[in-house]
PDB file of N, CA and C in Angstrom:
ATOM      1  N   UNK A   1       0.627   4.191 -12.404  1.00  0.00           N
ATOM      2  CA  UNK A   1       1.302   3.540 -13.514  1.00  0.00           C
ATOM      3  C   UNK A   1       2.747   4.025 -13.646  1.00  0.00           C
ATOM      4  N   UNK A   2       3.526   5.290 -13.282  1.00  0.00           N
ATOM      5  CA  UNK A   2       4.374   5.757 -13.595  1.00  0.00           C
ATOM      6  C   UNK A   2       5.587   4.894 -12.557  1.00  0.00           C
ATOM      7  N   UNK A   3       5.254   4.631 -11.372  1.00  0.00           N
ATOM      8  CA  UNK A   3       5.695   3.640 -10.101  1.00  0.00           C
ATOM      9  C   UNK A   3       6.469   2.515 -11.094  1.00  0.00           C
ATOM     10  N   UNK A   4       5.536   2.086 -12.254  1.00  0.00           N
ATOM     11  CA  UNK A   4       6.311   0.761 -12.663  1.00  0.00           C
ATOM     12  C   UNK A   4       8.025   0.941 -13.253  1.00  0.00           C
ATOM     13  N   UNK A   5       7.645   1.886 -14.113  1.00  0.00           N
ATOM     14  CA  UNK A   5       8.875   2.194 -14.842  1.00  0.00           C
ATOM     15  C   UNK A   5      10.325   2.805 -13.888  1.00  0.00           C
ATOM     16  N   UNK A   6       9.658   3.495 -12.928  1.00  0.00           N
ATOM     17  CA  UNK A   6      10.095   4.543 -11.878  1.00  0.00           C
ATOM     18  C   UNK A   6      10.986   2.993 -11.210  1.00  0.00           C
ATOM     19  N   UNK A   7      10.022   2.515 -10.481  1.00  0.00           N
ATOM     20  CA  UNK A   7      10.697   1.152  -9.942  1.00  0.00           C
ATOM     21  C   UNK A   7      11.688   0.204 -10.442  1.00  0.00           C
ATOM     22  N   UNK A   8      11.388   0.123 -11.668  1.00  0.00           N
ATOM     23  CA  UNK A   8      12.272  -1.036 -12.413  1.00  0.00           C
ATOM     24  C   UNK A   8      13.514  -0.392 -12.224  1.00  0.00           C
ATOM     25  N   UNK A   9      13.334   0.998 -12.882  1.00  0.00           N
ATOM     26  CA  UNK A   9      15.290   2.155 -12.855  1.00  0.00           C
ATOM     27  C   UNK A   9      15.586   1.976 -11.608  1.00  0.00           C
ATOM     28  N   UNK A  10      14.546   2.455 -10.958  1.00  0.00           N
ATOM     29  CA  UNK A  10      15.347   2.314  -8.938  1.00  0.00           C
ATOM     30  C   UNK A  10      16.095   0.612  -8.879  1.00  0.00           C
ATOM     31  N   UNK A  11      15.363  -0.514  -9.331  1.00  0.00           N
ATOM     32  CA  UNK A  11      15.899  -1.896  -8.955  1.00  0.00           C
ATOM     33  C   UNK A  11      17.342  -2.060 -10.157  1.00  0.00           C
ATOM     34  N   UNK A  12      17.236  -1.744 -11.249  1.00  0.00           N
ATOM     35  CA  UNK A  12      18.118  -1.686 -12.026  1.00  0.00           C
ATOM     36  C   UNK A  12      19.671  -1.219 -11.146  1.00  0.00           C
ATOM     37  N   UNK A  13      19.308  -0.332 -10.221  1.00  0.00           N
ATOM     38  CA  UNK A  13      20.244   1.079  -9.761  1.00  0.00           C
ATOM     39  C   UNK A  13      20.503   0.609  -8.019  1.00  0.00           C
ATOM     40  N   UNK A  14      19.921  -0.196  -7.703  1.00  0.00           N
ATOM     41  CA  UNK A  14      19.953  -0.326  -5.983  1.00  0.00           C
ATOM     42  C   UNK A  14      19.657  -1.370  -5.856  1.00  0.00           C
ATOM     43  N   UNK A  15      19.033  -2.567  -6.422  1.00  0.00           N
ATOM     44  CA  UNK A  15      18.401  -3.922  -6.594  1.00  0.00           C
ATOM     45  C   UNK A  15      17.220  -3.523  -6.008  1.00  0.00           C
ATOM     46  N   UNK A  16      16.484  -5.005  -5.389  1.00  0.00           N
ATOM     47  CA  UNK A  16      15.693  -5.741  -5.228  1.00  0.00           C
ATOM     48  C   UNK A  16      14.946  -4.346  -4.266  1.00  0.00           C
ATOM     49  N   UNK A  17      13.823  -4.267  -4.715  1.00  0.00           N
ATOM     50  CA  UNK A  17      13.144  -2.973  -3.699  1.00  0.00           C
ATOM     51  C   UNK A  17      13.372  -2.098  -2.886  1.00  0.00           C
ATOM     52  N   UNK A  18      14.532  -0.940  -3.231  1.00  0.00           N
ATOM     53  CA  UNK A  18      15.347  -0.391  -2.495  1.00  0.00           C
ATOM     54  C   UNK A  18      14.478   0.753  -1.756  1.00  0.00           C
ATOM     55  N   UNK A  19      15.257   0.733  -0.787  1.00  0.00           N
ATOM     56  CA  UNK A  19      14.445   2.041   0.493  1.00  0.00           C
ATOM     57  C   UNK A  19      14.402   3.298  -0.135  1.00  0.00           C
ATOM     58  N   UNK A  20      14.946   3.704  -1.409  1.00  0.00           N
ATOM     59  CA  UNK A  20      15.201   4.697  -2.101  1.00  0.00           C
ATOM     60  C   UNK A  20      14.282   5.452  -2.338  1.00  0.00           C
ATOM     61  N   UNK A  21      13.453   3.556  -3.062  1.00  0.00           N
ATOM     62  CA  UNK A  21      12.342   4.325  -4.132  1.00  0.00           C
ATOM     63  C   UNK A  21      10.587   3.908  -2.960  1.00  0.00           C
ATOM     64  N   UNK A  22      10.430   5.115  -2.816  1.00  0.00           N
ATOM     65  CA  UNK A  22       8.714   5.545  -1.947  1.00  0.00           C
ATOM     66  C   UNK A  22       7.507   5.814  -2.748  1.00  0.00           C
ATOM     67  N   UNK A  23       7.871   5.538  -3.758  1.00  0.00           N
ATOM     68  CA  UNK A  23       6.798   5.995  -5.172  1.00  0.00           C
ATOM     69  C   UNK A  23       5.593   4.729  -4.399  1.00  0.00           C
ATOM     70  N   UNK A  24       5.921   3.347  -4.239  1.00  0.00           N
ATOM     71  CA  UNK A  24       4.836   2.354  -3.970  1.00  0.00           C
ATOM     72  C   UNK A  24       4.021   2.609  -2.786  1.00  0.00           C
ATOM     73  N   UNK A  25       5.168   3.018  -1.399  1.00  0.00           N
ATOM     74  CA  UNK A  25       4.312   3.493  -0.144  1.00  0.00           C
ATOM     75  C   UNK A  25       3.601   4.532  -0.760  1.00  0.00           C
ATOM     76  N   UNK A  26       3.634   5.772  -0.991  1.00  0.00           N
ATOM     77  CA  UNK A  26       3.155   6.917  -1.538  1.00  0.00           C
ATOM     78  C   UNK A  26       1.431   6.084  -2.200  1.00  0.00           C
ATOM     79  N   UNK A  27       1.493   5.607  -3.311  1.00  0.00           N
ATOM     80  CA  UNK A  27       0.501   5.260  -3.835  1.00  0.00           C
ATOM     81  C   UNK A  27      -0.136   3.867  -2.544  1.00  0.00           C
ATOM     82  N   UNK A  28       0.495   2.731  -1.746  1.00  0.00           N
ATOM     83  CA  UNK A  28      -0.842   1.884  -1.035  1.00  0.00           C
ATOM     84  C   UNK A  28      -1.012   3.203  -0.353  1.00  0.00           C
ATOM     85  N   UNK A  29      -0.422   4.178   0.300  1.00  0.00           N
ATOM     86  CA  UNK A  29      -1.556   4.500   1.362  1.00  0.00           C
ATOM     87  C   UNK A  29      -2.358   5.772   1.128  1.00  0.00           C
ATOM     88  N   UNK A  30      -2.021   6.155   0.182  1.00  0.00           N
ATOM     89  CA  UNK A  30      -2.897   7.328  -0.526  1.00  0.00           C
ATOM     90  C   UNK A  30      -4.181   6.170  -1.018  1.00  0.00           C
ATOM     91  N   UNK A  31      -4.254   4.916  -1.418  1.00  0.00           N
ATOM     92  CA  UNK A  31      -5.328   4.086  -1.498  1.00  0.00           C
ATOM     93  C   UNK A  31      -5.845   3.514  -0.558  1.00  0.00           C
ATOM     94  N   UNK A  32      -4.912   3.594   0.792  1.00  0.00           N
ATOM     95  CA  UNK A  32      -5.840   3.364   1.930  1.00  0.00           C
ATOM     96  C   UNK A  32      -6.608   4.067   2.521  1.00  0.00           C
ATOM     97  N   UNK A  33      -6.741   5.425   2.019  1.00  0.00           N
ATOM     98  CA  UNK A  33      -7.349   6.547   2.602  1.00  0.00           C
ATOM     99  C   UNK A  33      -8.446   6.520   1.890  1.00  0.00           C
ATOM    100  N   UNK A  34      -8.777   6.295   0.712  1.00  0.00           N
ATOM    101  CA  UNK A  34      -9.548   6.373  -0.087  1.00  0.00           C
ATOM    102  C   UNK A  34     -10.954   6.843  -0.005  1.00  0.00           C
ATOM    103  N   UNK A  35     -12.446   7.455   0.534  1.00  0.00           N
ATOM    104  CA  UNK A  35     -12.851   7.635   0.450  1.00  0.00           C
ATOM    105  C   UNK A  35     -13.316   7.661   2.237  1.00  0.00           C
ATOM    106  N   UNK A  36     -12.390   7.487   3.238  1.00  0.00           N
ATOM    107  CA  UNK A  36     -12.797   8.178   4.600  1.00  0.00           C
ATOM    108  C   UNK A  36     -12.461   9.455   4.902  1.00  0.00           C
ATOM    109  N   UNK A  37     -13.099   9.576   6.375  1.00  0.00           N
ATOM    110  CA  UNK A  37     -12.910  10.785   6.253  1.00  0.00           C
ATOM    111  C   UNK A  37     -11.599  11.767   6.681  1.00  0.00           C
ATOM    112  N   UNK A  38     -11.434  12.530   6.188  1.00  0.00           N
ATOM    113  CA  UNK A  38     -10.071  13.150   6.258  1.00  0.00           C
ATOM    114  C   UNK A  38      -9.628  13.895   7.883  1.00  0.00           C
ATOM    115  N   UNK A  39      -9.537  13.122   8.881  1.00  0.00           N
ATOM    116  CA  UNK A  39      -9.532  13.347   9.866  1.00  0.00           C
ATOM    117  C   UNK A  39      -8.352  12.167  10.229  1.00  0.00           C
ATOM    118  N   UNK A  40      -7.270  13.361  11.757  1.00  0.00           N
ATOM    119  CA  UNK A  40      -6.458  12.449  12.276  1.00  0.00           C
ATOM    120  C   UNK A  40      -6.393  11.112  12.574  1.00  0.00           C
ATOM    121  N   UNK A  41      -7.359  11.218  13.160  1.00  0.00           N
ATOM    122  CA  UNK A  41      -7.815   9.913  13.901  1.00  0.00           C
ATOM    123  C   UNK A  41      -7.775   8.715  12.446  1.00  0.00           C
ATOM    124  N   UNK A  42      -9.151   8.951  11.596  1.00  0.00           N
ATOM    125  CA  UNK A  42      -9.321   7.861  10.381  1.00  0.00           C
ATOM    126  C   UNK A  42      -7.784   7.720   9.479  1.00  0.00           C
ATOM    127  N   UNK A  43      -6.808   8.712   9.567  1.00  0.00           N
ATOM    128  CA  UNK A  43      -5.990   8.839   8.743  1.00  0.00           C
ATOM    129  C   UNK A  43      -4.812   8.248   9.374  1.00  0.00           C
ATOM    130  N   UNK A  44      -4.525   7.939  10.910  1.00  0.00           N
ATOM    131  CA  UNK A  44      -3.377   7.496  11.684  1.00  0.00           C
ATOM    132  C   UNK A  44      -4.716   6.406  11.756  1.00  0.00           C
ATOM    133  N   UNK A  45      -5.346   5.558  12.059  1.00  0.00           N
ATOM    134  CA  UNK A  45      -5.491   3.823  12.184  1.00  0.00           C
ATOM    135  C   UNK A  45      -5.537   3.188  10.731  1.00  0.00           C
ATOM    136  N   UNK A  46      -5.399   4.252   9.350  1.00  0.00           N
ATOM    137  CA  UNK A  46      -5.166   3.638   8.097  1.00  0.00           C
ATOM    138  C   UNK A  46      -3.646   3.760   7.571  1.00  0.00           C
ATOM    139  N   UNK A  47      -2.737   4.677   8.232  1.00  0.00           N
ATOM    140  CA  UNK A  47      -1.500   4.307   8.389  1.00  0.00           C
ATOM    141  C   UNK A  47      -0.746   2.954   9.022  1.00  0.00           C
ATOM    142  N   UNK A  48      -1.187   3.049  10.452  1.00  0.00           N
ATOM    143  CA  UNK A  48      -0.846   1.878  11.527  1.00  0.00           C
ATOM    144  C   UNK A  48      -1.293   0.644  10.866  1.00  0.00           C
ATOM    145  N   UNK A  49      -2.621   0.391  10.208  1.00  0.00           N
ATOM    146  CA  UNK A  49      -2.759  -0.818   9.649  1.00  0.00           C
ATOM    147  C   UNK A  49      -1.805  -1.111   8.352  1.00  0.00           C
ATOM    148  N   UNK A  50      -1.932  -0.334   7.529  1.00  0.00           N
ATOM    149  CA  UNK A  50      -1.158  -0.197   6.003  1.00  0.00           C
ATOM    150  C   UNK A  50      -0.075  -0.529   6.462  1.00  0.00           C
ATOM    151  N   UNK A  51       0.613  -0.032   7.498  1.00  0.00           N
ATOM    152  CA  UNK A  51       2.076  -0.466   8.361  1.00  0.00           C
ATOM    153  C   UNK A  51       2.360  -2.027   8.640  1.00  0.00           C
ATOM    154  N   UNK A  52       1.092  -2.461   9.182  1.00  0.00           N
ATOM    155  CA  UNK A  52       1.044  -4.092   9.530  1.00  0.00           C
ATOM    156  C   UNK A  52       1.074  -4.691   8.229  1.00  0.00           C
ATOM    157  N   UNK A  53       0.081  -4.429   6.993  1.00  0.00           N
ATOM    158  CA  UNK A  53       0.117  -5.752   5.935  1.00  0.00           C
ATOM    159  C   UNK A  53       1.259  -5.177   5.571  1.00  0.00           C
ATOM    160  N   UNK A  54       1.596  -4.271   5.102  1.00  0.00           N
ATOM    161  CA  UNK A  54       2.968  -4.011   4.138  1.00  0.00           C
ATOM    162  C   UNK A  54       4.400  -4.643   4.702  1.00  0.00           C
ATOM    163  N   UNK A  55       4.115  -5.082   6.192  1.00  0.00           N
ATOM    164  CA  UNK A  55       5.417  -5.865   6.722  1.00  0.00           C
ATOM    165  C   UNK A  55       5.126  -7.494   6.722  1.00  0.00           C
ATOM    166  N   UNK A  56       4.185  -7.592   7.136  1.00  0.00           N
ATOM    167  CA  UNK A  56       3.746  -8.862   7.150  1.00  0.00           C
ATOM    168  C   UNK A  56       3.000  -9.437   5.799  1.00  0.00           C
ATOM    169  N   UNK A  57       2.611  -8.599   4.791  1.00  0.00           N
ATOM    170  CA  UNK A  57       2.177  -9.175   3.612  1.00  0.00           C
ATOM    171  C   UNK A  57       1.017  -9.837   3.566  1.00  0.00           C
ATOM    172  N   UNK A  58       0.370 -10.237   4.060  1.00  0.00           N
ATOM    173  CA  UNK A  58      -0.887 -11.032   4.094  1.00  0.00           C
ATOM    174  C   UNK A  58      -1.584 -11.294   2.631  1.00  0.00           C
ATOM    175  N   UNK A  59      -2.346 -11.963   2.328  1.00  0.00           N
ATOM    176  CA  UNK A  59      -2.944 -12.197   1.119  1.00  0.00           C
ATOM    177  C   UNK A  59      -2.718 -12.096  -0.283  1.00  0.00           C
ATOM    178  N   UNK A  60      -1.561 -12.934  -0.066  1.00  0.00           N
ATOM    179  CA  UNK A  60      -0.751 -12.694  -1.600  1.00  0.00           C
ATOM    180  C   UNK A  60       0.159 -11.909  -1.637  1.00  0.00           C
ATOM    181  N   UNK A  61       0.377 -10.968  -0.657  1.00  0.00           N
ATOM    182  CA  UNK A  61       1.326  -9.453  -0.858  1.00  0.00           C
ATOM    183  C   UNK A  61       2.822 -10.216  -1.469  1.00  0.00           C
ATOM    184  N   UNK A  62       3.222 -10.826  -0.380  1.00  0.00           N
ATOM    185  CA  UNK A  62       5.002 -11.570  -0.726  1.00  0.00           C
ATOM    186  C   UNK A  62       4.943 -12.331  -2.061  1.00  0.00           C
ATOM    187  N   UNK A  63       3.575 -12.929  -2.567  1.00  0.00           N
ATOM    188  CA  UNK A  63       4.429 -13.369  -3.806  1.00  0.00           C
ATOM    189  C   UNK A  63       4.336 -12.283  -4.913  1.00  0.00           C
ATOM    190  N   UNK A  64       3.313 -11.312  -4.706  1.00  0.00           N
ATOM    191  CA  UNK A  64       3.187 -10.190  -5.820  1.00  0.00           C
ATOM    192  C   UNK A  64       4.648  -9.291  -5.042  1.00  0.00           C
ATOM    193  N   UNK A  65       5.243  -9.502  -4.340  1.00  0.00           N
ATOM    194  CA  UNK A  65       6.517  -8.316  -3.867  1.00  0.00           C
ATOM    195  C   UNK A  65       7.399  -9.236  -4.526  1.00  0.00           C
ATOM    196  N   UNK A  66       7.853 -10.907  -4.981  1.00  0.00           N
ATOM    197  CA  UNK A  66       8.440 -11.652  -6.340  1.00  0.00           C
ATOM    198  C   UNK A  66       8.649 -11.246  -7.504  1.00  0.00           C
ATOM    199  N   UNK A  67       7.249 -10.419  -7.581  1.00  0.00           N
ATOM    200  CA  UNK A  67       7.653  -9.956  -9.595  1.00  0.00           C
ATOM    201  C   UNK A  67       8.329  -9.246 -10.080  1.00  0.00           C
ATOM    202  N   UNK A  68       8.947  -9.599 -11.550  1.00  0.00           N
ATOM    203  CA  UNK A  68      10.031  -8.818 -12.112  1.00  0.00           C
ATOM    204  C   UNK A  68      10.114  -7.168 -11.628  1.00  0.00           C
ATOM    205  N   UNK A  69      10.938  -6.663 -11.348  1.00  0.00           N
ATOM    206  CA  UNK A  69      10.891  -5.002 -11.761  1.00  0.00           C
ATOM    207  C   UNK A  69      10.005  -4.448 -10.817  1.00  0.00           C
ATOM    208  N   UNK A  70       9.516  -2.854 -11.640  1.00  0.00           N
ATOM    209  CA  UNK A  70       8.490  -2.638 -10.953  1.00  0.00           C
ATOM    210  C   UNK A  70       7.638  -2.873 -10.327  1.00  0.00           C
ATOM    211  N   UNK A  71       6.821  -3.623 -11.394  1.00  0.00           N
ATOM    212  CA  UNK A  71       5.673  -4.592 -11.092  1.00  0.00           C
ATOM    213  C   UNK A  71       5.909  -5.004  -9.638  1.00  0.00           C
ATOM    214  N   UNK A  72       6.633  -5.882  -9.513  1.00  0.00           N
ATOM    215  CA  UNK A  72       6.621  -6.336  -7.894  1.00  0.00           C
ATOM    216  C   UNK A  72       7.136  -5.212  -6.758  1.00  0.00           C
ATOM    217  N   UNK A  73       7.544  -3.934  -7.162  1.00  0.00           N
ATOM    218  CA  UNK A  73       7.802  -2.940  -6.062  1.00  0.00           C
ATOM    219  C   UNK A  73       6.208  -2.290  -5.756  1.00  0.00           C
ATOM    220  N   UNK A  74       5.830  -2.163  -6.694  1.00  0.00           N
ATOM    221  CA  UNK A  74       3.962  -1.147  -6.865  1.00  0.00           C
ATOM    222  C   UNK A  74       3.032  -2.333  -6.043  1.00  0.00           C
ATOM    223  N   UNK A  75       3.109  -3.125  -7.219  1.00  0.00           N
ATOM    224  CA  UNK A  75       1.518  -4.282  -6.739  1.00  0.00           C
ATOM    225  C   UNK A  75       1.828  -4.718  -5.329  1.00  0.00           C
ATOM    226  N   UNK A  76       2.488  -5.115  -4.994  1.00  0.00           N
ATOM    227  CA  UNK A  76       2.075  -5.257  -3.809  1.00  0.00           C
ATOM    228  C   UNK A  76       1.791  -4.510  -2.832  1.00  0.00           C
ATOM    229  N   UNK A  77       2.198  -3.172  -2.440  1.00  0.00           N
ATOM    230  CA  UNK A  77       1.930  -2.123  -2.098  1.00  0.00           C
ATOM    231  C   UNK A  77       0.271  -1.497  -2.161  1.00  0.00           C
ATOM    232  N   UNK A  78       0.180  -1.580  -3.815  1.00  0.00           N
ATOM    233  CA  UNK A  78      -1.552  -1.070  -4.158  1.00  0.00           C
ATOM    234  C   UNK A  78      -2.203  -2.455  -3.797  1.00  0.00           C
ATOM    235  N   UNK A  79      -1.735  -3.730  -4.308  1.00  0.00           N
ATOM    236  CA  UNK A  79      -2.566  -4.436  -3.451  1.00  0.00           C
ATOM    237  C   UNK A  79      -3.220  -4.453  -1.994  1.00  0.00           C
ATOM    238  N   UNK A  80      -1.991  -4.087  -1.087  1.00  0.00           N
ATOM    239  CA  UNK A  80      -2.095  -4.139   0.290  1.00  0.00           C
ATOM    240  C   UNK A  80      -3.186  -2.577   0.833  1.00  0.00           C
ATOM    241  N   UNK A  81      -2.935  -1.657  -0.178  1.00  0.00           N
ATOM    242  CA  UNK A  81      -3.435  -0.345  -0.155  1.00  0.00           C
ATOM    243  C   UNK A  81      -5.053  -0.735   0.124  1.00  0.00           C
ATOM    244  N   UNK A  82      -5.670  -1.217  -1.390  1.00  0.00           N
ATOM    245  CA  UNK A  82      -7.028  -1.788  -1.299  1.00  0.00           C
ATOM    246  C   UNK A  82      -7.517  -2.320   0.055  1.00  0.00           C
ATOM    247  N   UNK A  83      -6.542  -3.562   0.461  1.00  0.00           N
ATOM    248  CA  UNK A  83      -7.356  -4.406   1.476  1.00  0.00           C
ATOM    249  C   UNK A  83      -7.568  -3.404   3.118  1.00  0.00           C
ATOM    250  N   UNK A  84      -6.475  -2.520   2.810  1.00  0.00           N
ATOM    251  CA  UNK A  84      -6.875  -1.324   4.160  1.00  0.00           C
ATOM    252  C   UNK A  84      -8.027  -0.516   3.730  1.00  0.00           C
ATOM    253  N   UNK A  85      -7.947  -0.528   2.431  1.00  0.00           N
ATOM    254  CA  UNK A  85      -9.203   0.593   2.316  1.00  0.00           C
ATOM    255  C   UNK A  85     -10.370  -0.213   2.649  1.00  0.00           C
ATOM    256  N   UNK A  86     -10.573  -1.481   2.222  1.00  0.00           N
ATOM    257  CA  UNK A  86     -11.710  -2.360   2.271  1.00  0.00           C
ATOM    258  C   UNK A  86     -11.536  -2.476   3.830  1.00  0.00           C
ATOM    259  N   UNK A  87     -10.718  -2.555   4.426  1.00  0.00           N
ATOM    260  CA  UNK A  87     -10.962  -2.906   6.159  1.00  0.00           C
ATOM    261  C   UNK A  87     -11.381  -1.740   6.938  1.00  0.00           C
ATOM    262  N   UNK A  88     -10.698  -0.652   6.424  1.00  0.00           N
ATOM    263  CA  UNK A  88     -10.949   0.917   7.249  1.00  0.00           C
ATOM    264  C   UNK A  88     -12.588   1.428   6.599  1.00  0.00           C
ATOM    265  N   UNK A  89     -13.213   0.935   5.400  1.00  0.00           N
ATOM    266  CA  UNK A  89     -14.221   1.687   5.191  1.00  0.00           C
ATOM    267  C   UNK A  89     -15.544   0.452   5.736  1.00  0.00           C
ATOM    268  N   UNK A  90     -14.924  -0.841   6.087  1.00  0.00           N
ATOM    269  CA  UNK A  90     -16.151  -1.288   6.835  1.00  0.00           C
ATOM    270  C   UNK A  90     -16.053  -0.705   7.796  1.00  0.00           C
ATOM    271  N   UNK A  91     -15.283  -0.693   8.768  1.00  0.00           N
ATOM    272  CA  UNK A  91     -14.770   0.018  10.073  1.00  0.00           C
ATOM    273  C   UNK A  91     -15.780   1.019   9.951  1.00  0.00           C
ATOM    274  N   UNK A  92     -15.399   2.070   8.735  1.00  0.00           N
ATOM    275  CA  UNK A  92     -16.707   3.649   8.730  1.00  0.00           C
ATOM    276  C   UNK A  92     -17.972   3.280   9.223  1.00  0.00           C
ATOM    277  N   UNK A  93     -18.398   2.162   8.251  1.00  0.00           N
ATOM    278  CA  UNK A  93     -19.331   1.655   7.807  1.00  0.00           C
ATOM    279  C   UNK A  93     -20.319   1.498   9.294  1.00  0.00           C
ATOM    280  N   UNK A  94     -19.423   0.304   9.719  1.00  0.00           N
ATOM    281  CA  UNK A  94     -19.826   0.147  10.852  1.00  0.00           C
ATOM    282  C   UNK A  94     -20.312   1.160  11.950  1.00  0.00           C
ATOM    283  N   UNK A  95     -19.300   1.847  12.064  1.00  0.00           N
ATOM    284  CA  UNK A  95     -19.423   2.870  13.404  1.00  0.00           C
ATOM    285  C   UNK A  95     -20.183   3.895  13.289  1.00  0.00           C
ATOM    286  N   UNK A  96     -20.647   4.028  11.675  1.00  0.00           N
ATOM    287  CA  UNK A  96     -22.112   4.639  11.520  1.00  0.00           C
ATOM    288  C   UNK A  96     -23.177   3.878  11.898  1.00  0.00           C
ATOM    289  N   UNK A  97     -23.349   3.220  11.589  1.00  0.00           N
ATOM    290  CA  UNK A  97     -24.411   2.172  11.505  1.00  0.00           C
ATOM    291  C   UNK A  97     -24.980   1.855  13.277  1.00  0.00           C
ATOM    292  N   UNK A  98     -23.571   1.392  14.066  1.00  0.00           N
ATOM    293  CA  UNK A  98     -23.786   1.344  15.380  1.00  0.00           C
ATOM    294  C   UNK A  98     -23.700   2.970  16.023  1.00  0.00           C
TER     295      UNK A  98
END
């Protein structure tokens, strides 16, 4: 929550989502990690992916990276965060299972 306010001053101060402010990377990929396991390996293919949607945006990301202020520096970021966590913990899922 603090990202929003944090963001808006950074866009106020540098515009439109400046390279400045890392508060949003910081929080998607600390949510892409989310409950695997804390090992190189699981922790560099939830980087490398988090890397792909956060450039390419997929599923809504670019119009939630539109919104006023903060809001659009964070959400899309924690949005994109989730859908790695949801892709990297079937991934777990899986490779237990098999």
């Amino acid at each position: 929550m603090l990202g929003i306010p944090v963001g808006t001053w950074f866009e106020k101060l540098d515009g439109k989502d400046p390279a400045e402010c890392t508060i949003d990377e910081v929080a998607g990929m600390w949510i892409s990690l989310l409950f695997l396991p804390k090992t190189l390996v699981w922790s560099a293919a939830a980087f490398v992916l988090w890397r792909v949607f956060d450039i390419i945006k997929p599923f809504g990301g670019k119009k939630l990276e539109s919104l006023p202020g903060g809001w659009g520096i964070m959400l899309d970021d924690v949005v994109l965060g989730g859908y790695v966590m949801g892709v990297m913990n079937g991934a777990l899922f899986l490779s237990n299972v098999l």
